[in-house]
N, C-alpha and C. Protein backbone atom coordinates (compact mmCIF):
# COMPACT_ATOMS: atom_id res chain seq x y z
N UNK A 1 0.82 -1.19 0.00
CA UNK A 1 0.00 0.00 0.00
C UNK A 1 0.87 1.26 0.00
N UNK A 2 1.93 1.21 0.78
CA UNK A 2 2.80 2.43 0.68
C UNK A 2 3.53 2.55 -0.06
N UNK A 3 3.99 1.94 -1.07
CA UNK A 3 4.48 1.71 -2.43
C UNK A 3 3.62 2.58 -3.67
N UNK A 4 2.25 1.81 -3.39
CA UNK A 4 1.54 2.58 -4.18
C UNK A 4 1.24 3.66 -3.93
N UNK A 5 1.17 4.24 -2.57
CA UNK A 5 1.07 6.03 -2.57
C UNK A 5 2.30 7.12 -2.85
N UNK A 6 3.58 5.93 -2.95
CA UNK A 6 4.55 6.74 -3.29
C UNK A 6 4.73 6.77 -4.97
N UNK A 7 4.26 5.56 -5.57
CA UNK A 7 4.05 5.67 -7.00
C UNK A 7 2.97 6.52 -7.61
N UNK A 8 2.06 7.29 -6.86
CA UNK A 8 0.80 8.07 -6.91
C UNK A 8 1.32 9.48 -6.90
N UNK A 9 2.26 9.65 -6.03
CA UNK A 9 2.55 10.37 -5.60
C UNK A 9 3.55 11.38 -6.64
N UNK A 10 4.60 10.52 -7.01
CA UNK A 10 5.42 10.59 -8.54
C UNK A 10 4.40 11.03 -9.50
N UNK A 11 4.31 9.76 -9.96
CA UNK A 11 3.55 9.98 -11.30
C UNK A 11 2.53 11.76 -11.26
N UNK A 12 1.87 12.26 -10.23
CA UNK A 12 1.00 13.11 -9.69
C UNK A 12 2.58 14.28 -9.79
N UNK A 13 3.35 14.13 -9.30
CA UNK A 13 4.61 15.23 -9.51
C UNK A 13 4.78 15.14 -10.68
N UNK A 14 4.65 14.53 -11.45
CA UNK A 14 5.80 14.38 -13.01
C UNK A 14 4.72 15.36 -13.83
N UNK A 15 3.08 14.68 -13.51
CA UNK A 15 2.29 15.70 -14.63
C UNK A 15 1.72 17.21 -13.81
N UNK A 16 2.38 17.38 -12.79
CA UNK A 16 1.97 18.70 -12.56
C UNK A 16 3.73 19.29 -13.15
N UNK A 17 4.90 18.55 -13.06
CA UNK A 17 6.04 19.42 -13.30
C UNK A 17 6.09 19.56 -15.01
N UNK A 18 5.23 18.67 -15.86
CA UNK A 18 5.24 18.39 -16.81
C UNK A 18 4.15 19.53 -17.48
N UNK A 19 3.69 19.97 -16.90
CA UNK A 19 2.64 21.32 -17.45
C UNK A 19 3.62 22.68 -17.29
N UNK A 20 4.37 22.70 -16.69
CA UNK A 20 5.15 23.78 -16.65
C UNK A 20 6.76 23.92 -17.47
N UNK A 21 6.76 25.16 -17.83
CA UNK A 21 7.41 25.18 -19.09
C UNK A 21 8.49 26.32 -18.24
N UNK A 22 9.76 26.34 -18.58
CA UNK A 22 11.01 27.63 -18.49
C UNK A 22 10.56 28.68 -19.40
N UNK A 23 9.94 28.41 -20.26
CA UNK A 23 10.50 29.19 -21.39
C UNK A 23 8.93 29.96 -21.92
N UNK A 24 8.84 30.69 -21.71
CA UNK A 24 6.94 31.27 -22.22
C UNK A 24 7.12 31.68 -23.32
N UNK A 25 5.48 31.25 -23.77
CA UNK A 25 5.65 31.43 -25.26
C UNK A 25 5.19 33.23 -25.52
N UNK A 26 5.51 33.06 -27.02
CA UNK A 26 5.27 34.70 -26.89
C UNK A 26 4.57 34.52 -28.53
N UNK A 27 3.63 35.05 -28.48
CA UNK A 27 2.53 35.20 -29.43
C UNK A 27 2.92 35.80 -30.77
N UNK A 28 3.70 36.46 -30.96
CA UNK A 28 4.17 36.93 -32.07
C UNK A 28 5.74 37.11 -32.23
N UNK A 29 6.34 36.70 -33.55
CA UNK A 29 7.74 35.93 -33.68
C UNK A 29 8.64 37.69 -33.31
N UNK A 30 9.76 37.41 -32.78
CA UNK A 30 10.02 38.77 -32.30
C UNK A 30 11.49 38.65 -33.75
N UNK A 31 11.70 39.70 -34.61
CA UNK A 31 12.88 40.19 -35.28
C UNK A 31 14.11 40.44 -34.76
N UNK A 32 15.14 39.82 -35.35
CA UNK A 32 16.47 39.78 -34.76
C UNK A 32 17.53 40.39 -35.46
N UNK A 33 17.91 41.76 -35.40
CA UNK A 33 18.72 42.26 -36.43
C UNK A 33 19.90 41.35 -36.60
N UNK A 34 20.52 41.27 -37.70
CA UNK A 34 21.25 40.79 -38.52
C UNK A 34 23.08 40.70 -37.94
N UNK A 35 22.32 42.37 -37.12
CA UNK A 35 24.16 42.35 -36.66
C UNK A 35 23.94 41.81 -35.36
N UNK A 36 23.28 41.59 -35.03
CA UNK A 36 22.89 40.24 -33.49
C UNK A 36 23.37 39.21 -33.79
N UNK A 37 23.13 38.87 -35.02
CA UNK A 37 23.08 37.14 -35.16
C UNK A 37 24.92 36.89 -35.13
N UNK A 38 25.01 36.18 -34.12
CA UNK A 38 26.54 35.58 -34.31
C UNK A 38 27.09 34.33 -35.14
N UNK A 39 28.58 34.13 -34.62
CA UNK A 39 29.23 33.08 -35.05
C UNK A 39 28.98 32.60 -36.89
N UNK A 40 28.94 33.91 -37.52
CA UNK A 40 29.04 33.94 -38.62
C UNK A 40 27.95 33.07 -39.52
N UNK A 41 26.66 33.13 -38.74
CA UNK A 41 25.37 32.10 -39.35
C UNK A 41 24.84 32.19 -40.54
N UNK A 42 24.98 33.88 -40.89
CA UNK A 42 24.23 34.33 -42.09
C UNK A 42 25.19 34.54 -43.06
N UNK A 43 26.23 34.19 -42.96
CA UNK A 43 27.43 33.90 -44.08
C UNK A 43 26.51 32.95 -45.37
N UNK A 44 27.08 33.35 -46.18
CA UNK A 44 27.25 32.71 -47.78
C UNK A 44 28.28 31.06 -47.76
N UNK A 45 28.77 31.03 -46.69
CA UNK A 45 30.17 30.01 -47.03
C UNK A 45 30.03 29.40 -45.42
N UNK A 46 30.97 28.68 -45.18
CA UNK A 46 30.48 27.63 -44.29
C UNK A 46 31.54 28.28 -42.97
N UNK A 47 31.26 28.52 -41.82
CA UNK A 47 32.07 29.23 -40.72
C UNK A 47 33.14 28.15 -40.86
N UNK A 48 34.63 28.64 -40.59
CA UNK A 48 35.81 28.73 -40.32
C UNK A 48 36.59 27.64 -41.39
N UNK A 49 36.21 28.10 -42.65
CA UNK A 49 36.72 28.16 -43.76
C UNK A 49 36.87 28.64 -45.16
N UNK A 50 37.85 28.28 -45.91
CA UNK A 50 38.48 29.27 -46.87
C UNK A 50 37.35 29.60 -48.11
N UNK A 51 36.28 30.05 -47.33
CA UNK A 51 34.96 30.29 -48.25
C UNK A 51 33.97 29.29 -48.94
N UNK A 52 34.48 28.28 -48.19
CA UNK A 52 33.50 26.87 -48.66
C UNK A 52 32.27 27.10 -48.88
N UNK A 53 31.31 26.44 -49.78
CA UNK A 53 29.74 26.60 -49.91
C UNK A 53 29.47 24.96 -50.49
N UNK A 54 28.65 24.89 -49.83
CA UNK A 54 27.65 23.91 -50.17
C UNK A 54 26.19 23.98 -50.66
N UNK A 55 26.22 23.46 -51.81
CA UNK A 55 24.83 23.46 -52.52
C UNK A 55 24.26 22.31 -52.99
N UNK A 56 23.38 22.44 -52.85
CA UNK A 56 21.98 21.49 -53.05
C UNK A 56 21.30 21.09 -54.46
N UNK A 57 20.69 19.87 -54.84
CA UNK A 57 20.16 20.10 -56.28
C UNK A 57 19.33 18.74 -55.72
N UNK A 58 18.11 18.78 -56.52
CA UNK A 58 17.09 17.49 -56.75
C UNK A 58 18.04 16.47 -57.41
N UNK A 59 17.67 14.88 -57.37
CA UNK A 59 18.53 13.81 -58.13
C UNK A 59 17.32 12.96 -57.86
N UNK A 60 16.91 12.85 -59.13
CA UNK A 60 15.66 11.13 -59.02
C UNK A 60 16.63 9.87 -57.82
N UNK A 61 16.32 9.12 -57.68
CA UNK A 61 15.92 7.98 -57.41
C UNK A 61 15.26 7.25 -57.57
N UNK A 62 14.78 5.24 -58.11
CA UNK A 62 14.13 5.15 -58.10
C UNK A 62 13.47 4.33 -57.10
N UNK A 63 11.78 4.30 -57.03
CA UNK A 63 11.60 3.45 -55.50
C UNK A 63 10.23 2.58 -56.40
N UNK A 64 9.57 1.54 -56.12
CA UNK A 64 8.64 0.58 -56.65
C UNK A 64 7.46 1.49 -55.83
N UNK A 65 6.40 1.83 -57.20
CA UNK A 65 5.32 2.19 -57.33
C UNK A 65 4.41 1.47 -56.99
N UNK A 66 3.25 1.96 -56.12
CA UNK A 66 2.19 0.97 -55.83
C UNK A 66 1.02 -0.04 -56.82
N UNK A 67 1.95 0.07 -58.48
CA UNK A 67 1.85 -0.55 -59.15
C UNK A 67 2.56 -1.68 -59.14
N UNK A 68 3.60 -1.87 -58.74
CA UNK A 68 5.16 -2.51 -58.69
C UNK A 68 5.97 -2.40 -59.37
N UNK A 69 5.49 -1.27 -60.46
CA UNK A 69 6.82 -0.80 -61.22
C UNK A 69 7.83 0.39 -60.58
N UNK A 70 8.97 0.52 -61.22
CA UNK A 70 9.55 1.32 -60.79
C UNK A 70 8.97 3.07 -61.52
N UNK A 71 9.45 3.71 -60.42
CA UNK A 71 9.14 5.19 -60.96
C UNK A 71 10.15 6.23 -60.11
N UNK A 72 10.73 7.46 -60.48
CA UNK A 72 11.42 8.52 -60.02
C UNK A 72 11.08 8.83 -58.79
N UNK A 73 11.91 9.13 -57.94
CA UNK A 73 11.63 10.09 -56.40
C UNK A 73 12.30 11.23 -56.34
N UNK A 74 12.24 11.97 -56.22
CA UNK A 74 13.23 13.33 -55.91
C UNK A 74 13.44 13.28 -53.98
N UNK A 75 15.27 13.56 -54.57
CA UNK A 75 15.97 13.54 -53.14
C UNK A 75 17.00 14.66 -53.32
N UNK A 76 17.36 14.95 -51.98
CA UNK A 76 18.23 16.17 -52.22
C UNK A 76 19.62 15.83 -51.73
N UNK A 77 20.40 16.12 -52.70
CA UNK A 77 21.76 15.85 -52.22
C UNK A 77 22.73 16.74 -52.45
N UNK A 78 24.26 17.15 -52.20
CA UNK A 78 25.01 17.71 -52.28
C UNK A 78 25.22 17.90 -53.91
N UNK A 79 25.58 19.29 -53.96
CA UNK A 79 25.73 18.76 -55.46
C UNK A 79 27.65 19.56 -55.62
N UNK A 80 28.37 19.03 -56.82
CA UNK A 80 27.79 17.39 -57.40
C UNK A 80 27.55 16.39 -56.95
N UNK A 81 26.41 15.54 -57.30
CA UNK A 81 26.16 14.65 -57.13
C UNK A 81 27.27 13.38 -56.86
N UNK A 82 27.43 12.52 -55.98
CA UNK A 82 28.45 11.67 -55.83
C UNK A 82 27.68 9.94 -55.58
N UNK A 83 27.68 9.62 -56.48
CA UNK A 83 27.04 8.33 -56.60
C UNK A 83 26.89 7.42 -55.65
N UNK A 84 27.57 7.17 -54.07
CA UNK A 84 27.55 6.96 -52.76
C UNK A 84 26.46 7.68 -52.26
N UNK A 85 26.58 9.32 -52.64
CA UNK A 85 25.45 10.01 -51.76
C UNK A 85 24.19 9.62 -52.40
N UNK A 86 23.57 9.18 -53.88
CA UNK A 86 22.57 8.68 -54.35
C UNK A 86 22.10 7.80 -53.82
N UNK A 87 23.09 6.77 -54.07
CA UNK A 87 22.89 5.20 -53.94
C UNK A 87 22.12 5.32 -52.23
N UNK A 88 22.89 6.11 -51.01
CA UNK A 88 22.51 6.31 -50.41
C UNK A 88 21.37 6.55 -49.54
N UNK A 89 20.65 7.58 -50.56
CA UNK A 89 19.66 8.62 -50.40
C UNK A 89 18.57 7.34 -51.13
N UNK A 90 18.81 6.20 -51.80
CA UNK A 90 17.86 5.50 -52.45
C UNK A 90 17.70 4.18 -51.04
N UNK A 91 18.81 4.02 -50.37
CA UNK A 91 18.75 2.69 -49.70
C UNK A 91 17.76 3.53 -47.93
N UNK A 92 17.62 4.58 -48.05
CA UNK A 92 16.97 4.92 -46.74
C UNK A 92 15.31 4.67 -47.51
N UNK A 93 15.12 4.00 -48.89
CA UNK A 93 13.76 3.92 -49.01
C UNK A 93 12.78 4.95 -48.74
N UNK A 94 11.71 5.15 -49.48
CA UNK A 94 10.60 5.56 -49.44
C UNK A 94 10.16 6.43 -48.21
N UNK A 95 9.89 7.97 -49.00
CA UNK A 95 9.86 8.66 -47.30
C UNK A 95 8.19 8.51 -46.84
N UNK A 96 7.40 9.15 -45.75
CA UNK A 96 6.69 8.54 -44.80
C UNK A 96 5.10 8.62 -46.26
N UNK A 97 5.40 10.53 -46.78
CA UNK A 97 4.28 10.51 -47.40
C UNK A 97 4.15 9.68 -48.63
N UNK A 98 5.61 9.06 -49.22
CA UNK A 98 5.45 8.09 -50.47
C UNK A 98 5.01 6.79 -50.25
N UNK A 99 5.11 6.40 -48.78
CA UNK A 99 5.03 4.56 -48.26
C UNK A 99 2.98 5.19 -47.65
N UNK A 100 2.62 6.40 -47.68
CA UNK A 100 1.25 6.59 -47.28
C UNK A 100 0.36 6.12 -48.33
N UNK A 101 1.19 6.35 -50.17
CA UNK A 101 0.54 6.31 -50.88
C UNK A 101 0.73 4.53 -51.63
N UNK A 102 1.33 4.07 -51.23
CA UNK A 102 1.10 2.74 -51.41
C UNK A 102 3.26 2.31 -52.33
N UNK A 103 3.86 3.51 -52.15
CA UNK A 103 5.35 2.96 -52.65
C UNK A 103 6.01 2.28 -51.62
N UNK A 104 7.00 1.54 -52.24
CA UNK A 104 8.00 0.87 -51.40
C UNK A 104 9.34 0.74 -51.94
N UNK A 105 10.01 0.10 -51.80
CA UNK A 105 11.25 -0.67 -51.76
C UNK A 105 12.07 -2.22 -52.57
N UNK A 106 12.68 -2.51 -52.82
CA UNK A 106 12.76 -3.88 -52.74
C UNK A 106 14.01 -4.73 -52.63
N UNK A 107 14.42 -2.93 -52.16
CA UNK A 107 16.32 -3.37 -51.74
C UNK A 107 15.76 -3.48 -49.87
N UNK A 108 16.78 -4.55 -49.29
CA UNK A 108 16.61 -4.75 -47.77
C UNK A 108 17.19 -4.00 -47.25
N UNK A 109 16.30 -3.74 -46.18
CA UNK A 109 16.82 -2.04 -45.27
C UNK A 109 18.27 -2.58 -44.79
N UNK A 110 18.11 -3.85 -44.55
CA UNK A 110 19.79 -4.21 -43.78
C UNK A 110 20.73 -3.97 -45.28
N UNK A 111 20.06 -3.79 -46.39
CA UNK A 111 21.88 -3.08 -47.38
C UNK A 111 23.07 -2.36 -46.63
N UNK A 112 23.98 -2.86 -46.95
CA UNK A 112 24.89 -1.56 -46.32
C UNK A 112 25.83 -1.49 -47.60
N UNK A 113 26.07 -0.29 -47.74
CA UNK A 113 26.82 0.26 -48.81
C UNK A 113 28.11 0.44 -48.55
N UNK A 114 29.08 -0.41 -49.07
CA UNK A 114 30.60 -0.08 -48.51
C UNK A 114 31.01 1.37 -49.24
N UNK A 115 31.28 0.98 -50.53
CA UNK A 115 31.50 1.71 -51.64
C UNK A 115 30.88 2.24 -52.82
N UNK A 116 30.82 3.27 -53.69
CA UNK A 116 30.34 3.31 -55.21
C UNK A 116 31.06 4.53 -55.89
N UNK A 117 31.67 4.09 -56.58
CA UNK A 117 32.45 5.24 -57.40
C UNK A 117 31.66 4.97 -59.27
N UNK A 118 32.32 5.66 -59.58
CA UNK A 118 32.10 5.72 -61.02
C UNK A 118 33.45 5.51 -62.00
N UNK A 119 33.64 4.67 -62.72
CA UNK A 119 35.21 4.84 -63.57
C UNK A 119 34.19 4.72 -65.15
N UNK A 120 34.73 5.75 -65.74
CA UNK A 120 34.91 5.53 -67.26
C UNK A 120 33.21 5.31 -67.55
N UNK A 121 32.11 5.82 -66.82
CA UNK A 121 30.52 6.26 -66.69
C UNK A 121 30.15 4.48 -66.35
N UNK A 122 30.78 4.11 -65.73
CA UNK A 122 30.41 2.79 -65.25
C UNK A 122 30.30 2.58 -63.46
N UNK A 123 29.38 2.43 -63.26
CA UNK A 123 29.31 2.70 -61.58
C UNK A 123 29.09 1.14 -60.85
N UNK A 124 29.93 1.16 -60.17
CA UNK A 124 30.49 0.18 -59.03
C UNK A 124 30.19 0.48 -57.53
N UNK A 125 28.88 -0.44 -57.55
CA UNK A 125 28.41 -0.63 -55.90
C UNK A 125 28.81 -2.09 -55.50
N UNK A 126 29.36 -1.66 -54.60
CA UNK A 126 29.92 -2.71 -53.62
C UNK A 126 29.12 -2.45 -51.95
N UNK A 127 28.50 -4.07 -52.40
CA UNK A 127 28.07 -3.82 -51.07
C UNK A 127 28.29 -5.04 -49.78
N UNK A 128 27.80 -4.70 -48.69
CA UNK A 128 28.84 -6.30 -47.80
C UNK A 128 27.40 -7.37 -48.14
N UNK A 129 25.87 -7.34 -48.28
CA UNK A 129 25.93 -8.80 -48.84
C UNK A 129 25.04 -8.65 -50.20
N UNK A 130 24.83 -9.85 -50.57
CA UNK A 130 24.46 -10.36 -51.56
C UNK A 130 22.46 -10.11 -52.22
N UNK A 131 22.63 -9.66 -52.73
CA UNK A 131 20.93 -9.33 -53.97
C UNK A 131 20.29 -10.63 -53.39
N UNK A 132 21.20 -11.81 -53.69
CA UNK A 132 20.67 -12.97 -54.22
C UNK A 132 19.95 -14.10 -53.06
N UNK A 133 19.44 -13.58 -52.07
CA UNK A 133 18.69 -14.27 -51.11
C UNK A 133 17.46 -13.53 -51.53
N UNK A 134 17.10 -13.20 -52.33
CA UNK A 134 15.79 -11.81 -52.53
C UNK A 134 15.35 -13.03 -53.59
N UNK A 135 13.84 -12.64 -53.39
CA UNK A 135 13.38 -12.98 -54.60
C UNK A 135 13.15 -12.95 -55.86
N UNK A 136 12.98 -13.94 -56.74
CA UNK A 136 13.15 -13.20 -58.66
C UNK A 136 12.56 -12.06 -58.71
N UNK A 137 11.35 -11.57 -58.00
CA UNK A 137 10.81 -10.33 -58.34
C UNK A 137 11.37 -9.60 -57.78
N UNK A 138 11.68 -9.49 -56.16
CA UNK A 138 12.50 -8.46 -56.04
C UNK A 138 14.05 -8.40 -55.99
N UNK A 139 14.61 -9.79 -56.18
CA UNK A 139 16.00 -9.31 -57.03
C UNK A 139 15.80 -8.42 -58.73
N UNK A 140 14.59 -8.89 -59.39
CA UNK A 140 14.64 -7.70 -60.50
C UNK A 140 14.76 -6.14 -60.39
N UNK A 141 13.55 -6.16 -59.58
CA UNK A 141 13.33 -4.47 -59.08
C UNK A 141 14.23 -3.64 -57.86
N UNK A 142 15.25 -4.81 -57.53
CA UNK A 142 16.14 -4.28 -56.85
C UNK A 142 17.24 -3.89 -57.81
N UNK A 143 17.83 -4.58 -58.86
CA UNK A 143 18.83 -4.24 -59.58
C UNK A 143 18.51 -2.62 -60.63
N UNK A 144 17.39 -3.16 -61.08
CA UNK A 144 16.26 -2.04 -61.43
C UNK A 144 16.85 -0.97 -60.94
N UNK A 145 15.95 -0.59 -59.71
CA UNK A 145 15.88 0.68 -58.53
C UNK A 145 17.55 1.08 -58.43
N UNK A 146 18.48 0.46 -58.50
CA UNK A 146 20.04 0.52 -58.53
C UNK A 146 20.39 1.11 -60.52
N UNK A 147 19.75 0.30 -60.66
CA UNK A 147 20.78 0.57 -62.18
C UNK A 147 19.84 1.67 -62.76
N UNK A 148 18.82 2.58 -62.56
CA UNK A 148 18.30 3.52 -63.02
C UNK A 148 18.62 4.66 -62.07
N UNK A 149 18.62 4.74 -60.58
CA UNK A 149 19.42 5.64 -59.77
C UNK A 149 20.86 5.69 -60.47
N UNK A 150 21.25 4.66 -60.31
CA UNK A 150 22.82 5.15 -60.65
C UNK A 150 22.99 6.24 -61.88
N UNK A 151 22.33 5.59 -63.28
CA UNK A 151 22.32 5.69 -64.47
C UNK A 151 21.58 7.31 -64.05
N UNK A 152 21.11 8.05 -63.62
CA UNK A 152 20.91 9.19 -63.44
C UNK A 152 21.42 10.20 -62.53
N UNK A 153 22.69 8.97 -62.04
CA UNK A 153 24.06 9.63 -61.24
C UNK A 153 25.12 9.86 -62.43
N UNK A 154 25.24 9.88 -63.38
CA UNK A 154 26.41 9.48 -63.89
C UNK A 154 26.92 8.07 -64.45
N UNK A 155 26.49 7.22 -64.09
CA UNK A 155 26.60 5.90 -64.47
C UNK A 155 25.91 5.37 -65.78
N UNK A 156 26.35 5.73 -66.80
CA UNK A 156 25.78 6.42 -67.93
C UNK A 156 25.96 4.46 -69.02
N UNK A 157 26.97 4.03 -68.50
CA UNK A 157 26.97 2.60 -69.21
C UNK A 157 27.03 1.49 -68.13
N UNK A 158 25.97 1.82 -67.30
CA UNK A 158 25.50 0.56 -66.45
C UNK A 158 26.32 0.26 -65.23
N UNK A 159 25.96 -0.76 -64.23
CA UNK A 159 26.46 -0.89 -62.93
C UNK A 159 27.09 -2.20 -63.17
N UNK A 160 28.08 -2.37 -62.33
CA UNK A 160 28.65 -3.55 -62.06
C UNK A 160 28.26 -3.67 -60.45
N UNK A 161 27.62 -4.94 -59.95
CA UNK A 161 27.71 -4.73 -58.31
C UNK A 161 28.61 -5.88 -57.61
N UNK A 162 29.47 -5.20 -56.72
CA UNK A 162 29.95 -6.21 -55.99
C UNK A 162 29.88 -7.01 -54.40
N UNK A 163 29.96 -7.80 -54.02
CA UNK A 163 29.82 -8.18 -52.84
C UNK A 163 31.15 -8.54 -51.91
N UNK A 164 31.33 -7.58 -51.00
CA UNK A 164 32.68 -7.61 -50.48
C UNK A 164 33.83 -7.94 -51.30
N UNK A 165 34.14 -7.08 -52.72
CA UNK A 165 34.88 -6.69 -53.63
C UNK A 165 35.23 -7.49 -54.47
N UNK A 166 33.63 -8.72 -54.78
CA UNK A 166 33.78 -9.77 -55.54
C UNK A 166 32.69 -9.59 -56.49
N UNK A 167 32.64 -9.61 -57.84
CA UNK A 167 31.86 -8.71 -59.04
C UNK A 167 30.69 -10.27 -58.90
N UNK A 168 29.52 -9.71 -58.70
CA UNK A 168 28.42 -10.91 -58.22
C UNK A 168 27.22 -10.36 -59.95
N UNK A 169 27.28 -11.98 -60.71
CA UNK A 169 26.35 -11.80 -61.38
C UNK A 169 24.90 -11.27 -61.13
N UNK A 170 24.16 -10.44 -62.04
CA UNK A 170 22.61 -10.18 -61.48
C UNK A 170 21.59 -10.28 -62.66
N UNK A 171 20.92 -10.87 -62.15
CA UNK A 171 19.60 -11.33 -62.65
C UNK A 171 18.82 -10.42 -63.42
N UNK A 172 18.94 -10.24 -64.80
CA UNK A 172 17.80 -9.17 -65.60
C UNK A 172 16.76 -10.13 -65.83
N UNK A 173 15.62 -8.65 -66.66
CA UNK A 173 14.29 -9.15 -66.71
C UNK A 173 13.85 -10.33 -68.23
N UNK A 174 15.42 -10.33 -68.99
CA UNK A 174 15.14 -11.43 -69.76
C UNK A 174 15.74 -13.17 -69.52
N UNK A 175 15.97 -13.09 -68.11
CA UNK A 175 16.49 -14.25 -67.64
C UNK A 175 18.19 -14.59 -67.13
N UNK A 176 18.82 -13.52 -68.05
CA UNK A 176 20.12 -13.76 -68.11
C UNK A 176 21.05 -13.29 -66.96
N UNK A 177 21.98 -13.68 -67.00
CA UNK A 177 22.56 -13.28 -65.77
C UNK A 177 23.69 -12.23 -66.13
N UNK A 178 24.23 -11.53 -66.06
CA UNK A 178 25.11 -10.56 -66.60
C UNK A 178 26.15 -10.13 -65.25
N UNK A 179 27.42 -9.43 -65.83
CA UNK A 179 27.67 -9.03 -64.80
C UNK A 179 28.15 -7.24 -64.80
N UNK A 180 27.44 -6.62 -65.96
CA UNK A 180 27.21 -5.33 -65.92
C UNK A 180 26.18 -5.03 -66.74
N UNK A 181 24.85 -4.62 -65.91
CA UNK A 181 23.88 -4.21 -66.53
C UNK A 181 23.56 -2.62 -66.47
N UNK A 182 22.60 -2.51 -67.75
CA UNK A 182 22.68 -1.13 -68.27
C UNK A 182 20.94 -0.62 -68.13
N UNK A 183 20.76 0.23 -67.87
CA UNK A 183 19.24 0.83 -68.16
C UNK A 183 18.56 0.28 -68.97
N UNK A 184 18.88 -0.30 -70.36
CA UNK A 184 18.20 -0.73 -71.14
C UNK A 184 17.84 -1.84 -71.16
N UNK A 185 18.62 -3.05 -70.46
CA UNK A 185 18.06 -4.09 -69.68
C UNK A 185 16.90 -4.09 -68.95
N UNK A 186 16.69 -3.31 -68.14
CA UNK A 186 15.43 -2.94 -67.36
C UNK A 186 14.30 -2.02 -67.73
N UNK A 187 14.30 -1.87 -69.26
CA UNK A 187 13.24 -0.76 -69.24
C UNK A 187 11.41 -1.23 -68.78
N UNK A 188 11.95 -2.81 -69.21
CA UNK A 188 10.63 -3.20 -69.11
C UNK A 188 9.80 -3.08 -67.67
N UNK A 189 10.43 -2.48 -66.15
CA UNK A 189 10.29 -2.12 -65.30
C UNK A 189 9.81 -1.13 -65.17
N UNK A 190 9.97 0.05 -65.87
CA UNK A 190 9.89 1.41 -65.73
C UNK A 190 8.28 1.32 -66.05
N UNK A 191 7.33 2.60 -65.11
CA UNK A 191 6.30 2.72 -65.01
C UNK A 191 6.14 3.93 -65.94
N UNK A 192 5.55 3.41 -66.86
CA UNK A 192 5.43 4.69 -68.37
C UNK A 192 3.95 5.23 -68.40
């Protein structure tokens, strides 16, 4: 019994300390002149360097349509674009309002991306495991969702993918197994 009046007792402190705030609100946003603002915030270039800037640009991605084809996402990344930061920006999947409308995925959230560079418009993802525990459908629309992101990174004559820095054949949509596929392999994916 005295257990429970001291757990009554808490809980009864937490939501009366829990209604009270430090900080009061104030009804209308108050203006902060410019020469207030410190530590160099409203700079053009990035504080405590040799004028650095960073800029931004849209880059498709693609993610499986609640058709099950593939279709474009817009993501924002550094620009230039660096085919890691794509590949990237594609493996965090489908954001909350695209998975509301019925899109998804069909790469596994456990992907992890070691590497992806680009040599000679050919882009090389290396990743630690393997496509090939996925199923035919979504090992298709996974290579898919990869080789049309890339291919709109720069990867202009197809992906090679590897698995812990071993070039792993992949499964296109006419059966064959290849071990650098190109956009045009997969068009039959694309949601037109």
């Amino acid at each position: 019994m005295r257990r429970l009046r001291v757990l009554l007792l808490v809980v009864a402190g937490a939501l009366v300390l829990s209604s009270c705030t430090l900080v009061t609100p104030n009804a209308a946003p108050v203006h902060i002149a410019k020469s207030k603002v410190g530590l160099q915030l409203l700079n053009p270039t990035i504080p405590g360097t040799n004028g650095a800037r960073v800029r931004f640009i849209t880059q498709p991605v693609y993610i499986v349509d609640a058709t099950g084809q593939l279709a474009p996402s817009s993501r924002i990344v550094p620009k230039p674009p660096a085919l890691a930061t794509v590949i990237e920006q594609l493996l965090l999947g489908p954001s909350t309002i695209e998975s509301s409308v019925g899109d998804t995925s069909a790469l596994p959230q456990s992907l992890v991306l070691v590497s992806a560079t680009i040599h000679h418009r050919v882009g090389y993802l290396n990743f630690a495991t393997s496509l090939n525990s996925l199923s035919r459908a979504d090992q298709l629309l996974a290579v898919g969702q990869l080789v049309f992101t890339a291919f709109d990174a720069g990867a202009t004559k197809g992906i090679v993918i590897k698995v812990a820095g071993v070039i792993e054949p992949l499964l296109t949509p006419s059966g064959q197994r290849l071990t650098r596929v190109t956009e045009s392999d997969f068009e039959s994916l694309l949601n037109s």
